[in-house]
Protein backbone atom coordinates (compact mmCIF):
# COMPACT_ATOMS: atom_id res chain seq x y z
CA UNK A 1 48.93 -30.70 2.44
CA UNK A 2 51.24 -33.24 0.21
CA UNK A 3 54.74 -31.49 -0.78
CA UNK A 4 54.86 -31.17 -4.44
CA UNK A 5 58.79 -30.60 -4.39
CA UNK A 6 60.89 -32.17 -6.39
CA UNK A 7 64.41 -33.42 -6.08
CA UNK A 8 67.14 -33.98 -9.14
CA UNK A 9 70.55 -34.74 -10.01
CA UNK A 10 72.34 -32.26 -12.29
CA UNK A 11 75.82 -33.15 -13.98
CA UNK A 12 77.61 -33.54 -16.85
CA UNK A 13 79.21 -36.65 -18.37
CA UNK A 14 82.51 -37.55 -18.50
CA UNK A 15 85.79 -35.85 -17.24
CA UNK A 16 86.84 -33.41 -19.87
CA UNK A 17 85.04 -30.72 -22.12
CA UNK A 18 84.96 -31.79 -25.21
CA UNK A 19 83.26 -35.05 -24.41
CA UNK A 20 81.17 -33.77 -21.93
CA UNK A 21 80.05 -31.25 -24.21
CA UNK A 22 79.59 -33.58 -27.35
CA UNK A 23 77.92 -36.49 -25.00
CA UNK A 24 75.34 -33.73 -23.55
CA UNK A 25 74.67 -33.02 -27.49
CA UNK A 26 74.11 -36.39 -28.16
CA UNK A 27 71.65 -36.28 -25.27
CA UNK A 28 69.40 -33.50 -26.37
CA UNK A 29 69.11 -34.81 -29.78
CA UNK A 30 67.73 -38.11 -28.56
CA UNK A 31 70.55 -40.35 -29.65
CA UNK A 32 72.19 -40.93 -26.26
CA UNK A 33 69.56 -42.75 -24.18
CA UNK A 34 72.26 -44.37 -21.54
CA UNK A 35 75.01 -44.17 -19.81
CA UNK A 36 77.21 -46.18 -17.23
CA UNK A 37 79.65 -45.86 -14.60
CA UNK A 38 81.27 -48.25 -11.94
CA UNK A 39 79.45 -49.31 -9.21
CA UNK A 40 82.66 -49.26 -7.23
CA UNK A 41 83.43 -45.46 -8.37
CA UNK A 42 79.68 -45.06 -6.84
CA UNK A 43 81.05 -46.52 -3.81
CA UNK A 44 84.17 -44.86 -3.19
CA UNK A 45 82.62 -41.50 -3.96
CA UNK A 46 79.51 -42.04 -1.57
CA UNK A 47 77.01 -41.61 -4.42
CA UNK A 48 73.75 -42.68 -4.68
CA UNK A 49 72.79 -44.66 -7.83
CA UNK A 50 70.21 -43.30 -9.82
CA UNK A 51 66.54 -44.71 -9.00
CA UNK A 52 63.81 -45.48 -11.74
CA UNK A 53 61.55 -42.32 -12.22
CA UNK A 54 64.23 -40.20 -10.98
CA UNK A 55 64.73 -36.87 -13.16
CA UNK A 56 68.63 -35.48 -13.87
CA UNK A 57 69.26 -32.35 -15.81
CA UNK A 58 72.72 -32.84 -18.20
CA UNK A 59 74.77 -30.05 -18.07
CA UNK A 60 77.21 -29.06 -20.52
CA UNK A 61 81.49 -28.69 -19.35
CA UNK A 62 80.40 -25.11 -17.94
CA UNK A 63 77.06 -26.23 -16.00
CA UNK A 64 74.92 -24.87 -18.22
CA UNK A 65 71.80 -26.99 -18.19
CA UNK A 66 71.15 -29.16 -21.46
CA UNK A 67 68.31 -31.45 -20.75
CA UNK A 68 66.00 -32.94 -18.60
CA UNK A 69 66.36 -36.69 -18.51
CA UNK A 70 63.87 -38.97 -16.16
CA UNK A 71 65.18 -42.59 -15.56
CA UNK A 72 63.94 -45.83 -17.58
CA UNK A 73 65.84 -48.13 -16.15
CA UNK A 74 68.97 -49.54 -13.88
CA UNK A 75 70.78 -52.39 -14.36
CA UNK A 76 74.00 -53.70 -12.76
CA UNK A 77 76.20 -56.14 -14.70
CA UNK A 78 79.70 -57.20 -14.61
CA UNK A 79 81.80 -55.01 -17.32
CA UNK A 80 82.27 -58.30 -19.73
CA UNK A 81 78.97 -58.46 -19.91
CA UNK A 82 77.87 -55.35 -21.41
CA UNK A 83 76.20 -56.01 -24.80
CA UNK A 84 76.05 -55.00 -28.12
CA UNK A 85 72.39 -53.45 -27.36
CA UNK A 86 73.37 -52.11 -24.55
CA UNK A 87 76.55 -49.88 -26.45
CA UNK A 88 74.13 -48.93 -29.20
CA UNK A 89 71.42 -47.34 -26.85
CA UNK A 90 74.35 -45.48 -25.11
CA UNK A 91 74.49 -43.96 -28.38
CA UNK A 92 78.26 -42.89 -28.79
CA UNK A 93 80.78 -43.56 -31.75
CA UNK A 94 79.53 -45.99 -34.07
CA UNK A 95 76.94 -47.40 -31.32
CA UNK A 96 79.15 -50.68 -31.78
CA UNK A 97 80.67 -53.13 -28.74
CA UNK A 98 83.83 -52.69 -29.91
CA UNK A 99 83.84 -48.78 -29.73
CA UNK A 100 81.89 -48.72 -26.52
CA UNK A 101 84.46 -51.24 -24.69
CA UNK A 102 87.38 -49.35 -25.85
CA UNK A 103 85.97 -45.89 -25.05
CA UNK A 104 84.87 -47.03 -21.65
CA UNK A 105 87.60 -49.25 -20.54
CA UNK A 106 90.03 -45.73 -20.73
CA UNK A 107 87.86 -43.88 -19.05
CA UNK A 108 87.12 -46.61 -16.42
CA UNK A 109 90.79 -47.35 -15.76
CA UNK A 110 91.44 -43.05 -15.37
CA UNK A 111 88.21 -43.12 -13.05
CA UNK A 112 89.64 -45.96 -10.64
CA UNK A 113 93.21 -44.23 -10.91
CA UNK A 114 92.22 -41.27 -9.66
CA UNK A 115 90.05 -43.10 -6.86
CA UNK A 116 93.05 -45.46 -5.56
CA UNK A 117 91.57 -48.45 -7.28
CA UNK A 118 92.84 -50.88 -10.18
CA UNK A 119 89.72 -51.25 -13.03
CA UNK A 120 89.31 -54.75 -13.67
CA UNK A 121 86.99 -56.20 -16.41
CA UNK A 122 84.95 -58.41 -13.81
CA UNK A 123 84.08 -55.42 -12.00
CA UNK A 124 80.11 -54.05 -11.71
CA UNK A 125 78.93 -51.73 -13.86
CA UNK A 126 75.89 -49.30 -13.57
CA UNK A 127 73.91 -48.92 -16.33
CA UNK A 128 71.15 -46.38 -16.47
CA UNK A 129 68.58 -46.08 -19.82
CA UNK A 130 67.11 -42.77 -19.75
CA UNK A 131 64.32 -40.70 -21.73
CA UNK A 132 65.43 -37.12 -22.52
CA UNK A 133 62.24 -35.10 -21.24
CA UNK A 134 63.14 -31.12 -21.88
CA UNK A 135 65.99 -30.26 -24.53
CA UNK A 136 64.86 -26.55 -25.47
């Protein structure tokens, strides 16, 4: 008999809970359709990086569960190299490059901080395109 058990991922985004909260939001209402983190945060951590077809459930600050996502894609790219398309499908501020560099390189230099690491803008980035599933 084939095992029809499932595994996921559950988490929220971010490291406070306003954002987490807002970026979960932005989630369920289909406007946030990616997200990235380092590769080397991955590393230090021990965590696995998300596979295509793989299904996460985004949780709010309090782990309340928000939606179910299922994974598109995953790409990794050096940091400079993140583009304009990719910041608009990530789906926060004004979608621009600008706002999504900004945004991303303070939360990427607090991320390495607190894992004993410098950020650097050379450095790999994971970036994961999702499909929100379930947002009741």
């Amino acid at each position: 008999m084939e095992s029809t058990e499932k595994t996921y991922e559950s988490w929220h985004f971010c490291n406070n809970e306003k954002e987490a909260n807002a970026l979960a939001e932005l989630t369920k209402n289909g406007i946030k359709r990616a997200t990235t983190g380092l590769l080397k945060s991955y590393e230090v951590e021990n965590e696995p990086i998300a596979k295509v077809g793989e299904l996460h459930i985004i949780e709010d600050w309090n782990g309340n569960g928000i939606c179910v996502i299922k994974v598109k894609s995953v790409e990794i790219l050096p940091f400079s190299e993140v583009t304009e398309a990719h910041a608009e499908i990530e789906g926060e501020g004004d979608k621009s490059l600008d706002y999504w560099r900004e945004e991303h390189l303070k939360f990427f230099k607090q991320d390495a901080e607190g894992l004993n690491f410098s950020f650097t803008e050379d450095m790999e980035v994971v970036f994961m395109i999702f499909e929100p599933i379930f947002c009741p």
